[in-house]
C-alpha atoms as a PDB file:
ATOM      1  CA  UNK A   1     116.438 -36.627 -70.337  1.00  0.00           C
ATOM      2  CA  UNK A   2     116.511 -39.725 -68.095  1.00  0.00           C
ATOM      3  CA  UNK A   3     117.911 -42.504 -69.920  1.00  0.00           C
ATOM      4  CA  UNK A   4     116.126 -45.862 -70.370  1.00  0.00           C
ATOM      5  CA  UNK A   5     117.850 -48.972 -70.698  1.00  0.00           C
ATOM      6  CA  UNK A   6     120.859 -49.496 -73.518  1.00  0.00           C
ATOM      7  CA  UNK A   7     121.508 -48.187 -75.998  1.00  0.00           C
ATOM      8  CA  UNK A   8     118.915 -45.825 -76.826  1.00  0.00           C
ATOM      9  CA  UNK A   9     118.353 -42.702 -74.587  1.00  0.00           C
ATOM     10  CA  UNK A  10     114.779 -41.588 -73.446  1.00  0.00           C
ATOM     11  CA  UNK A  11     113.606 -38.975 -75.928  1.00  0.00           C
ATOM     12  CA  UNK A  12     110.684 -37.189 -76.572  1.00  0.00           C
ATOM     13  CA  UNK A  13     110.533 -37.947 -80.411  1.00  0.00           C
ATOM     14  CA  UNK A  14     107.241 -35.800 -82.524  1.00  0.00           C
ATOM     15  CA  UNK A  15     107.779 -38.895 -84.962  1.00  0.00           C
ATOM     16  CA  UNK A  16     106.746 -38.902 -88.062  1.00  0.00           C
ATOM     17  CA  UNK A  17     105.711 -41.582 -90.872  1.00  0.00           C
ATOM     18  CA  UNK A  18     109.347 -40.351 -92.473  1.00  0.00           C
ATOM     19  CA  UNK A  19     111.253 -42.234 -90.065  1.00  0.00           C
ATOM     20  CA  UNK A  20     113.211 -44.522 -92.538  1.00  0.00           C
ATOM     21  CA  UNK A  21     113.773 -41.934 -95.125  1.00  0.00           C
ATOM     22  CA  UNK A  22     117.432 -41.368 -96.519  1.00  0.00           C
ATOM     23  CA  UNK A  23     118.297 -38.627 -94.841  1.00  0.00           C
ATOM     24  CA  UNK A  24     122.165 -36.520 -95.192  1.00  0.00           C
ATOM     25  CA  UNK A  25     124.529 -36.387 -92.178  1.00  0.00           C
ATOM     26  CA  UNK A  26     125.068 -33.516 -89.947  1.00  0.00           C
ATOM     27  CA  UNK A  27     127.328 -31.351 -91.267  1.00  0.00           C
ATOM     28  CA  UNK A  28     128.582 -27.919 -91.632  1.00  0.00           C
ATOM     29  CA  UNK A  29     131.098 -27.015 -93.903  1.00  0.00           C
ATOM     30  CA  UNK A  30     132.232 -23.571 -95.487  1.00  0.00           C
ATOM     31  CA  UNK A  31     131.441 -22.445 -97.883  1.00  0.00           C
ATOM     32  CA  UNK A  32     130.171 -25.363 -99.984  1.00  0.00           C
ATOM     33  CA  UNK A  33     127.070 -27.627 -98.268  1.00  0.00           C
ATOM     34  CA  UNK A  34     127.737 -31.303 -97.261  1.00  0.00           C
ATOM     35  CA  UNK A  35     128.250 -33.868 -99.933  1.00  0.00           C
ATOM     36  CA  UNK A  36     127.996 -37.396 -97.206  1.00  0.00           C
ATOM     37  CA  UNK A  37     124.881 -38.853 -96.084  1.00  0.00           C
ATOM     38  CA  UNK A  38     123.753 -41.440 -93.997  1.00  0.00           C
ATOM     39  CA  UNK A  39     120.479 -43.096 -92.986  1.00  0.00           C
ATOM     40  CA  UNK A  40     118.408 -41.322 -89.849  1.00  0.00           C
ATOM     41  CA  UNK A  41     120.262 -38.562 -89.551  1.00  0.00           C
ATOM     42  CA  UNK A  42     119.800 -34.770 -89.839  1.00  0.00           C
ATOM     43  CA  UNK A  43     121.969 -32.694 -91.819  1.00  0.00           C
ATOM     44  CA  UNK A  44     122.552 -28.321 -90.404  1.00  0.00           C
ATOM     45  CA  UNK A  45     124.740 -27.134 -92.613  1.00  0.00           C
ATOM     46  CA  UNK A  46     125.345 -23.439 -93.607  1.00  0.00           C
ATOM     47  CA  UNK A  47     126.756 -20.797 -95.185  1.00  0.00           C
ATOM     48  CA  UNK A  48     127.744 -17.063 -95.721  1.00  0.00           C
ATOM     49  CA  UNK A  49     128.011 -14.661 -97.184  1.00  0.00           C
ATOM     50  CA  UNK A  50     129.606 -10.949 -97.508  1.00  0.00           C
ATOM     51  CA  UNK A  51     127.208  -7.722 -97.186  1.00  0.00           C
ATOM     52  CA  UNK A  52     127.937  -4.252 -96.476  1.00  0.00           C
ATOM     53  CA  UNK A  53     125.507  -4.575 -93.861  1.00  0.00           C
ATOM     54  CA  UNK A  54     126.891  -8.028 -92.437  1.00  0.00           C
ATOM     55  CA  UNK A  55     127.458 -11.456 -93.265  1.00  0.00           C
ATOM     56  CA  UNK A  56     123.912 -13.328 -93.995  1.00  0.00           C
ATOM     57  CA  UNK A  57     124.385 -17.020 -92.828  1.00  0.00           C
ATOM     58  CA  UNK A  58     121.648 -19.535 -94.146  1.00  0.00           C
ATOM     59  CA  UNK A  59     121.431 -22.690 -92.612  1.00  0.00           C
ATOM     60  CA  UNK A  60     119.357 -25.788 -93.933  1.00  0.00           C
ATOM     61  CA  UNK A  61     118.262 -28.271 -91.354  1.00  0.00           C
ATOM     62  CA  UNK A  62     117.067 -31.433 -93.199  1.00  0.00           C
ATOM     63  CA  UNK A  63     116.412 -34.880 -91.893  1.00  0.00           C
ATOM     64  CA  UNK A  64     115.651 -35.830 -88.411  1.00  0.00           C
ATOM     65  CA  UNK A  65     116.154 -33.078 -85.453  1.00  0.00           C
ATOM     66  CA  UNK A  66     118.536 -34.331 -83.202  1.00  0.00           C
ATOM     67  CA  UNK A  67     121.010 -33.561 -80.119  1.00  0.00           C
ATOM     68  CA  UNK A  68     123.959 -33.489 -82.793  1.00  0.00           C
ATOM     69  CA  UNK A  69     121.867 -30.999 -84.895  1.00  0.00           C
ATOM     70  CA  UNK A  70     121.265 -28.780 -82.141  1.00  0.00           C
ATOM     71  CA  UNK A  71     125.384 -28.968 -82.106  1.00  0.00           C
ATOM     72  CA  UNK A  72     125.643 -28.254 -85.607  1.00  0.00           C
ATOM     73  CA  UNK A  73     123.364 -24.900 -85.390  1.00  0.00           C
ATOM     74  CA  UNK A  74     125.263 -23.815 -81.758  1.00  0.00           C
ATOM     75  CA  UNK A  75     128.477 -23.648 -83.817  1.00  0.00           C
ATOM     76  CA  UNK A  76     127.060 -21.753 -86.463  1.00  0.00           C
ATOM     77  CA  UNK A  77     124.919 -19.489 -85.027  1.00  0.00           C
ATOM     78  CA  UNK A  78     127.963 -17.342 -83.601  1.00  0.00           C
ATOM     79  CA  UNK A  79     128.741 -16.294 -87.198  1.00  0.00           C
ATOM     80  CA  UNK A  80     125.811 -14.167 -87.461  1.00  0.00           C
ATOM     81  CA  UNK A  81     126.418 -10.567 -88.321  1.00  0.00           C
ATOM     82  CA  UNK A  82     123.849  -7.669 -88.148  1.00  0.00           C
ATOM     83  CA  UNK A  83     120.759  -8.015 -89.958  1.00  0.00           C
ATOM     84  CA  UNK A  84     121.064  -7.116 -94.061  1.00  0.00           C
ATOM     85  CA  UNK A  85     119.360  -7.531 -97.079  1.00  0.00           C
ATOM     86  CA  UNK A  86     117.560  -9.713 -97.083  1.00  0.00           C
ATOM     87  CA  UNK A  87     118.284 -11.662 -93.142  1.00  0.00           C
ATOM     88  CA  UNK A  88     121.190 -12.100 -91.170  1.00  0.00           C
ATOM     89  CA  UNK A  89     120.013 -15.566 -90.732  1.00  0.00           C
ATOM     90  CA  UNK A  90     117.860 -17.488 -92.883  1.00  0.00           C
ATOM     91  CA  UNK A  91     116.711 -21.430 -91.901  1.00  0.00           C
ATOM     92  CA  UNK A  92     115.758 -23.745 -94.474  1.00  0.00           C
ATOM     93  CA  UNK A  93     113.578 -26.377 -92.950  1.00  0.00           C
ATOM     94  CA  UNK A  94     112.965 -30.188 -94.733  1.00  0.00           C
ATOM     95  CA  UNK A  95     112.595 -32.173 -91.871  1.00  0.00           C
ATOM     96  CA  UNK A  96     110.308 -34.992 -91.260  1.00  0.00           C
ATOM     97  CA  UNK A  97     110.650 -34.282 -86.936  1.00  0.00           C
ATOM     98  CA  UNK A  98     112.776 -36.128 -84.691  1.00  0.00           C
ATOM     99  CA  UNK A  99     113.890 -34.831 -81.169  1.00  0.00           C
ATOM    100  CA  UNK A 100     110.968 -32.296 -79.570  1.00  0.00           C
ATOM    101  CA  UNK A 101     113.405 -31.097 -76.772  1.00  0.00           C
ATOM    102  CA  UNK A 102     116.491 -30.447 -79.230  1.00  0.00           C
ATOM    103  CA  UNK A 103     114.182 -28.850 -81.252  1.00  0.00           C
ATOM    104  CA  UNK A 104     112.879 -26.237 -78.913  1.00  0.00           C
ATOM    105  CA  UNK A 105     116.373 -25.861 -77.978  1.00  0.00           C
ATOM    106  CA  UNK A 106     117.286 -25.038 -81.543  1.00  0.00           C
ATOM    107  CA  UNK A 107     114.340 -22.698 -81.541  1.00  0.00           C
ATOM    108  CA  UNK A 108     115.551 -20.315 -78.522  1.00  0.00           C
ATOM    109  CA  UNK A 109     118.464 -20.190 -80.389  1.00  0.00           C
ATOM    110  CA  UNK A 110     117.055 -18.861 -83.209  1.00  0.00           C
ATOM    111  CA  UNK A 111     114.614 -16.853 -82.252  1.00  0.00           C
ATOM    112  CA  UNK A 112     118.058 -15.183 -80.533  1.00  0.00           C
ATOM    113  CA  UNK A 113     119.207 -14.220 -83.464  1.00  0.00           C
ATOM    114  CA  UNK A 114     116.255 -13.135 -85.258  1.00  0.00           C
ATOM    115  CA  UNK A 115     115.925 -16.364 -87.872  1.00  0.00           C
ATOM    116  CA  UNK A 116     113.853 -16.076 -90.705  1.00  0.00           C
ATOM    117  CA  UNK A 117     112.588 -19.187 -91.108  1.00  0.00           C
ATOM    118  CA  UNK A 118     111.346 -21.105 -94.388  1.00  0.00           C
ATOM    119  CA  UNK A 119     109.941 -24.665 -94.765  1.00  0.00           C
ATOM    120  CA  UNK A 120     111.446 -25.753 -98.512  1.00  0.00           C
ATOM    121  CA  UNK A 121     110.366 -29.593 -98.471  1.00  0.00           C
ATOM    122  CA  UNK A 122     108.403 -30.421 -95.258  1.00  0.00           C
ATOM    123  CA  UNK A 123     108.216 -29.315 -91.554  1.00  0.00           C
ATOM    124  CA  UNK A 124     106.509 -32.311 -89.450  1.00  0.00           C
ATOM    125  CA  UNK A 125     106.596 -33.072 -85.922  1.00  0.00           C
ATOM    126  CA  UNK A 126     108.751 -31.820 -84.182  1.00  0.00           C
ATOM    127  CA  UNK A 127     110.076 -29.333 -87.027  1.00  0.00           C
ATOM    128  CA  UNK A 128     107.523 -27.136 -86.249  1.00  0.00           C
ATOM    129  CA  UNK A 129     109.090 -25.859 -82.543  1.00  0.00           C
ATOM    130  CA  UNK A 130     111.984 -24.716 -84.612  1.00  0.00           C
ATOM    131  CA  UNK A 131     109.501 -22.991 -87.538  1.00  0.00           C
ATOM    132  CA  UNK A 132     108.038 -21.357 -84.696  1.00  0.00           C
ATOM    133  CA  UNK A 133     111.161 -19.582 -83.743  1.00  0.00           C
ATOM    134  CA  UNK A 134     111.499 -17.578 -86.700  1.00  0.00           C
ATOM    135  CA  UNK A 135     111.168 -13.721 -86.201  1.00  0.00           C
ATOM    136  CA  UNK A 136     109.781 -14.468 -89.636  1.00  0.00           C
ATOM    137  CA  UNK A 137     108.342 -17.440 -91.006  1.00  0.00           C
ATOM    138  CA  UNK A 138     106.549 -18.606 -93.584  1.00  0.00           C
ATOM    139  CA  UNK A 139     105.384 -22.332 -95.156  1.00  0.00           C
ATOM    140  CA  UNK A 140     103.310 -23.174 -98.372  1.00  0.00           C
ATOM    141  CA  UNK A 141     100.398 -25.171 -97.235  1.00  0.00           C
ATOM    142  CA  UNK A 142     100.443 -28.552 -96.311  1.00  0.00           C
ATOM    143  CA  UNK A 143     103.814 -28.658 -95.768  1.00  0.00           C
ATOM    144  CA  UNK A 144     103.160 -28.938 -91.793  1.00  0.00           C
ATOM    145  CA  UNK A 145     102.773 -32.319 -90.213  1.00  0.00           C
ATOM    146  CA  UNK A 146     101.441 -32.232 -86.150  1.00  0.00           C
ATOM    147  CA  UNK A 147     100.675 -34.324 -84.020  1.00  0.00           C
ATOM    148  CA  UNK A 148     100.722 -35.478 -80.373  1.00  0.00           C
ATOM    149  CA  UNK A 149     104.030 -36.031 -79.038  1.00  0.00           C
ATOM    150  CA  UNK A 150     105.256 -39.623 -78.232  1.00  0.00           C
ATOM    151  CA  UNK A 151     108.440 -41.420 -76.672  1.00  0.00           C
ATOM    152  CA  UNK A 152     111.155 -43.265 -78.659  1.00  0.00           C
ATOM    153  CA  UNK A 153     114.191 -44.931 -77.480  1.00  0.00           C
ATOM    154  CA  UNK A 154     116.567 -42.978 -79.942  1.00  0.00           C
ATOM    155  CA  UNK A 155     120.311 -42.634 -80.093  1.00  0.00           C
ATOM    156  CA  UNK A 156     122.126 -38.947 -80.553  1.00  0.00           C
ATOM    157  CA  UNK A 157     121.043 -38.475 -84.211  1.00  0.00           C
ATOM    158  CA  UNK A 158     117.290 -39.362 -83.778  1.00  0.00           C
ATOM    159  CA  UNK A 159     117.936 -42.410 -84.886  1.00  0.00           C
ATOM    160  CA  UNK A 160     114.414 -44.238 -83.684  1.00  0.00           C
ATOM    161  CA  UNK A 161     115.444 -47.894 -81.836  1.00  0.00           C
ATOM    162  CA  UNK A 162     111.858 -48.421 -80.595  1.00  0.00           C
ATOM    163  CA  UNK A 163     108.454 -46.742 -79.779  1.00  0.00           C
ATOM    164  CA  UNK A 164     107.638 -46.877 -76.552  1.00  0.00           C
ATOM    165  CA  UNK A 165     104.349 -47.585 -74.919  1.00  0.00           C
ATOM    166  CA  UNK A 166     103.603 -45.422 -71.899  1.00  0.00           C
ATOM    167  CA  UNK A 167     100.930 -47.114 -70.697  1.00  0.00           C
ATOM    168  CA  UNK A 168     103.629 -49.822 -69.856  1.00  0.00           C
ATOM    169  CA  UNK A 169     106.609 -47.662 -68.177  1.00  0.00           C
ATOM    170  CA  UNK A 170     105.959 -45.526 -65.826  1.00  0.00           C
ATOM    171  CA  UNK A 171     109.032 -43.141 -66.469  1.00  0.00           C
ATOM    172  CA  UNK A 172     108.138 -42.927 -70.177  1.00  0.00           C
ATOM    173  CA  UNK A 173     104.429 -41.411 -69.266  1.00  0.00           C
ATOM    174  CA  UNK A 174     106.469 -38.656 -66.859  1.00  0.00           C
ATOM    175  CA  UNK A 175     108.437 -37.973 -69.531  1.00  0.00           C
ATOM    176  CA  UNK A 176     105.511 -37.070 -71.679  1.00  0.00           C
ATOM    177  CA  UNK A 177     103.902 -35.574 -69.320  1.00  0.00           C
ATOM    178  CA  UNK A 178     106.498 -33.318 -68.379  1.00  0.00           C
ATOM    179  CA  UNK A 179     107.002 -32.391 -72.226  1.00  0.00           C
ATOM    180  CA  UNK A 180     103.240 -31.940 -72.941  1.00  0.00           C
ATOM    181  CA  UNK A 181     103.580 -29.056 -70.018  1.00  0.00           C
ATOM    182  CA  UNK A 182     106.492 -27.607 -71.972  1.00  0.00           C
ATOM    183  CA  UNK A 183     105.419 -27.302 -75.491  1.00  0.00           C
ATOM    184  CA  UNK A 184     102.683 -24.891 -75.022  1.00  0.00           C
ATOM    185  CA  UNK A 185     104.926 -22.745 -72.771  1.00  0.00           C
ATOM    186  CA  UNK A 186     107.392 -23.049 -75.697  1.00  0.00           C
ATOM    187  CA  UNK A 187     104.734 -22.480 -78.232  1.00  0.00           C
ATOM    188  CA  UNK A 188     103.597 -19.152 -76.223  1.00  0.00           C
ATOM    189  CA  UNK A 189     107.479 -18.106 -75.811  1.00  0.00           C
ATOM    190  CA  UNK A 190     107.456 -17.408 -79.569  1.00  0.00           C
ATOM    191  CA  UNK A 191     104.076 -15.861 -79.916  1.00  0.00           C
ATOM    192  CA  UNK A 192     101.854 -18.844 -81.383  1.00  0.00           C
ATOM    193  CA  UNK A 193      98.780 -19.106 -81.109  1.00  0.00           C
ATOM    194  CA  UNK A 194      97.137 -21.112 -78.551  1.00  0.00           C
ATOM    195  CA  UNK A 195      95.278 -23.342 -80.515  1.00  0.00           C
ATOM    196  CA  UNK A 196      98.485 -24.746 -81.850  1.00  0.00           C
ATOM    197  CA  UNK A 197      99.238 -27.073 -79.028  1.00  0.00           C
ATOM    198  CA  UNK A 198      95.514 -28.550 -78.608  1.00  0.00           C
ATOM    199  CA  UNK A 199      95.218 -28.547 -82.749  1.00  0.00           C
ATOM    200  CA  UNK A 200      98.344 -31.371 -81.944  1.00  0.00           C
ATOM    201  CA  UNK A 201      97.025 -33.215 -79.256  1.00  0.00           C
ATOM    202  CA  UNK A 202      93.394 -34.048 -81.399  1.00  0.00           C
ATOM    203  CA  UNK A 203      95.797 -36.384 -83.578  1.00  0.00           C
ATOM    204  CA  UNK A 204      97.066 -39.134 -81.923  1.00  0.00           C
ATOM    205  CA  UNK A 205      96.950 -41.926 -84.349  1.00  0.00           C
ATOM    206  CA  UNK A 206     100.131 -43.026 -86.444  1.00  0.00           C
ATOM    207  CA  UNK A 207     101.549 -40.753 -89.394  1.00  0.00           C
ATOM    208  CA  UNK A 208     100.803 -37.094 -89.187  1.00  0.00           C
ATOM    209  CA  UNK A 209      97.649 -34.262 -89.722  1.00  0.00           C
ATOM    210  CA  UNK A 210      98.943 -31.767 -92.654  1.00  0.00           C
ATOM    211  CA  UNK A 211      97.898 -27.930 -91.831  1.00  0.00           C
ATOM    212  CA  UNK A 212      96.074 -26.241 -94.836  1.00  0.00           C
ATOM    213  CA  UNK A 213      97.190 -22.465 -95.785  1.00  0.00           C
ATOM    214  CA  UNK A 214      94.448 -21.036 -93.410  1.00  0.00           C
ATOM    215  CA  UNK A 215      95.335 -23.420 -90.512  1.00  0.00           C
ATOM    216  CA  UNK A 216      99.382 -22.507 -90.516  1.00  0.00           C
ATOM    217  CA  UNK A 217      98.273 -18.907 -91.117  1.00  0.00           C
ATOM    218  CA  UNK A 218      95.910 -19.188 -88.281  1.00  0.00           C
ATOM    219  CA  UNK A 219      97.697 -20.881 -85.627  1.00  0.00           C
ATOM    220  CA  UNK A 220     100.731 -18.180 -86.504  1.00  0.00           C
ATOM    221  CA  UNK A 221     103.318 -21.112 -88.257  1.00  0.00           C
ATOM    222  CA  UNK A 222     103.374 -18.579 -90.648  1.00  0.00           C
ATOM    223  CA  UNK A 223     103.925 -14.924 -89.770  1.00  0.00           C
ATOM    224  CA  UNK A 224     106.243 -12.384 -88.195  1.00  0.00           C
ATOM    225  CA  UNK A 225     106.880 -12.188 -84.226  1.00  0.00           C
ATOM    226  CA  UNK A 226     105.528  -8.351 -83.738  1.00  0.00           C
ATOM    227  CA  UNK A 227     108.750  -6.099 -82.343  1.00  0.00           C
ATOM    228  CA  UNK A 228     110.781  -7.594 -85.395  1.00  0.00           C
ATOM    229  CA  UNK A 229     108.008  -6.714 -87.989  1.00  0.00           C
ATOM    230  CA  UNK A 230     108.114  -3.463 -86.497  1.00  0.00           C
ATOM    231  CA  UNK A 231     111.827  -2.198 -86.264  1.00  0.00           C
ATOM    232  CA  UNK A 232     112.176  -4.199 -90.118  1.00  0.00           C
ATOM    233  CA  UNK A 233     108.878  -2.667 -91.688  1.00  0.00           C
ATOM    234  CA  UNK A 234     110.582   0.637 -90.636  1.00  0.00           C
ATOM    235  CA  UNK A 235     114.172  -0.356 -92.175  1.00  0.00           C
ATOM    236  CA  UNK A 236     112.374  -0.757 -95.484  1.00  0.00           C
ATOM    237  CA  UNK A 237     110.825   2.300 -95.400  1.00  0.00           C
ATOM    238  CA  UNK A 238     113.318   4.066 -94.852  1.00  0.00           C
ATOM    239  CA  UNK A 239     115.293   2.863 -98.215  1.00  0.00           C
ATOM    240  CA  UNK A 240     115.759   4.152-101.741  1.00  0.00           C
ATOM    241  CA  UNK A 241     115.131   2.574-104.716  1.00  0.00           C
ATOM    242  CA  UNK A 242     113.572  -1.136-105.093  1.00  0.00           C
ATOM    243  CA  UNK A 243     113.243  -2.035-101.859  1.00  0.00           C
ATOM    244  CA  UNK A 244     111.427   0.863-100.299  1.00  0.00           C
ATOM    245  CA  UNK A 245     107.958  -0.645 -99.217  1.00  0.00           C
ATOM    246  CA  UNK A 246     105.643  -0.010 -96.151  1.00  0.00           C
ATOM    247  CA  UNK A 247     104.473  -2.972 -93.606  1.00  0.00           C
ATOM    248  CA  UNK A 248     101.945  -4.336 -95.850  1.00  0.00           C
ATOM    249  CA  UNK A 249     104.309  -4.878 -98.861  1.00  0.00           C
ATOM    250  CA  UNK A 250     106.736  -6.212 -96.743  1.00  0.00           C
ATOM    251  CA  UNK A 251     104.699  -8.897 -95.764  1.00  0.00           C
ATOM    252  CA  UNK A 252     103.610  -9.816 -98.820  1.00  0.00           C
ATOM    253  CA  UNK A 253     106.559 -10.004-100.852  1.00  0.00           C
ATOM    254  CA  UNK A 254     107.831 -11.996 -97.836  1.00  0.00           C
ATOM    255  CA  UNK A 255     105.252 -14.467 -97.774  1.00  0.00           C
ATOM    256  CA  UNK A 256     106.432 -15.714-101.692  1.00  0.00           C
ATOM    257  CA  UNK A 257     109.600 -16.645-100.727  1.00  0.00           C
ATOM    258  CA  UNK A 258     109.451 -20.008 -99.470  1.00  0.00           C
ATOM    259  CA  UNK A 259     106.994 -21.316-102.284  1.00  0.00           C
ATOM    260  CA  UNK A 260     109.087 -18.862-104.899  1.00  0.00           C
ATOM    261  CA  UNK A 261     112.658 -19.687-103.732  1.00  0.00           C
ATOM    262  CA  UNK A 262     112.242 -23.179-102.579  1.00  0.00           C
ATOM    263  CA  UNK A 263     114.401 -24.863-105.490  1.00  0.00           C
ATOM    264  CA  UNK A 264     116.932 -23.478-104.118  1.00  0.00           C
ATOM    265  CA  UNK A 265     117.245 -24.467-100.510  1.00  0.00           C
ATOM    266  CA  UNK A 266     120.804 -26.893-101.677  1.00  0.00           C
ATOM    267  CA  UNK A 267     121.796 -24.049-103.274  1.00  0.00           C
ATOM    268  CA  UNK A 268     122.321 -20.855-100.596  1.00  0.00           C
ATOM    269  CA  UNK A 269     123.581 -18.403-102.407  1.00  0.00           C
ATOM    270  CA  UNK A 270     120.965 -19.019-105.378  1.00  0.00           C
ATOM    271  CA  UNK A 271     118.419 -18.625-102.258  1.00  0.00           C
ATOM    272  CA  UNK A 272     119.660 -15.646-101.026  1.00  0.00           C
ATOM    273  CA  UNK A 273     119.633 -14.023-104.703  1.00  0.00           C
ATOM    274  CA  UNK A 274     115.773 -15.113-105.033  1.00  0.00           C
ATOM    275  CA  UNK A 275     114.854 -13.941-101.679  1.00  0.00           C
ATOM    276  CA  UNK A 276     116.578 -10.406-102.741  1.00  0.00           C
ATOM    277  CA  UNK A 277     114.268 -10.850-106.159  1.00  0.00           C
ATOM    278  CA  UNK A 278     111.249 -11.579-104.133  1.00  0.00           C
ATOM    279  CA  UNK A 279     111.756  -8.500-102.209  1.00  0.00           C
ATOM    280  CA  UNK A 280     112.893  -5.681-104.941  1.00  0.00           C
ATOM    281  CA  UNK A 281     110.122  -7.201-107.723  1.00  0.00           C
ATOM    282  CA  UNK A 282     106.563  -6.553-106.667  1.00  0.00           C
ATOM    283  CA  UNK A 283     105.018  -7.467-109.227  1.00  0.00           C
ATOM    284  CA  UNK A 284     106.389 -11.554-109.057  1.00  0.00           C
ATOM    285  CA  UNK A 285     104.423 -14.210-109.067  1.00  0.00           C
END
């Protein structure tokens, strides 16, 4: 992005009312999570661990979504390995937004290496272009925050410096401009619906507009991109034991996890033992 003046940088910034929150520092460490924090800044940490089938690497991206996020997740996203019991990659979203174009950058990442995505705390903003990524994704309702997109000054981590009006600077209202041509090419890249992007451009006014069950479920913020559900519904099928299930059961056991396993998202390898529960006990609440 063009820069604007010192020190910020020009970035498009889905901001939400979160903005001052405490917020941990970026970092990844193995195999424990990151114990520092800071104020404004997103933490993507992850971890593994062994499978016969492959390593299964969660990440949790929490905090604002920022250009030193997006690092974060590019360094870890090379240690995925095949796709086990239960993901190869699972994302564990609390993030109040931050950075739209890092955050569609994260997504294509993702979406690379067939993410499943849950929303533990909240996904507003711009959180949702990396929710969207996920080959499967799923978020309890209300837990989504849209709205239309606006333009900070903002430093590396998200960190907002100032909002700025567009109406007043000419390069700001390209910028937004440009990005409001991009997110619903983005959005359609990773099989939303198209009522997502106008659903965020009704709500322009400070704060943001929480989705209800049937709205993520309808605008697909929740759900499985199609070839994935396909070649995985046919994995499960084709198991022994606990975890055989057709399509349908797949999906539903799936959808539990995030409201199920969600005191767990500090905890990976407690998360990864509930999302195996969710998936080998039917009959779970």
């Amino acid at each position: 992005m063009r820069a604007l003046g010192s020190p910020g940088v020009l970035a498009i910034v889905i901001l939400s009312a979160c903005v001052n929150s405490p917020v941990q520092s970026p970092a990844i460490q193995k195999p424990a999570p990151a114990k520092t924090s800071t104020q404004g800044q997103a933490q993507a940490q992850a971890d593994t661990a062994p499978s016969k089938q492959g390593k299964i690497m969660v990440i949790g991206v929490n905090g604002q979504i920022s250009k030193n996020a997006l690092e974060k997740v590019k360094q870890s996203i090379g240690q995925v390995s095949g796709d086990p019991i239960p993901a190869g990659l699972i994302v564990l979203l609390d993030s109040p937004g931050g950075d739209g174009v890092a955050a569609m950058q994260i997504g294509r990442l993702l979406r690379k290496a067939n993410a499943h995505v849950f929303v533990t705390g909240q996904c507003a903003s711009a959180c949702i272009f990396v929710l969207a990524s996920g080959v499967v994704r799923v978020a309890p309702s209300y837990s989504v925050g849209i709205h239309r997109g606006r333009i900070t000054m903002s430093d590396a981590n998200a960190k907002i410096i100032k909002e700025v009006d567009v109406n007043d600077n000419p390069a700001a209202k390209a910028a937004l401009e440009h990005f409001e041509k991009q997110a619903p090419l983005y959005f359609a890249e990773m099989g939303m619906s198209p009522e997502l992007f106008p659903l965020m451009q009704t709500h322009q006014l400070k704060g943001v507009y929480r989705l209800s069950s049937i709205e993520i479920t309808k605008t697909l913020l929740s759900g499985f991109e199609k070839g994935y559900l396909e070649q995985r519904a046919a994995f499960y099928q084709s198991q022994t034991g606990p975890y055989k299930m057709d399509e349908s059961e797949f999906k539903s056991r799936t959808m539990k996890v995030a409201s199920r396993c969600s005191g767990f998202d500090k905890h990976h390898t407690e998360f990864i033992k509930c999302y195996k529960e969710t998936l080998r006990e039917p009959f779970l609440n």
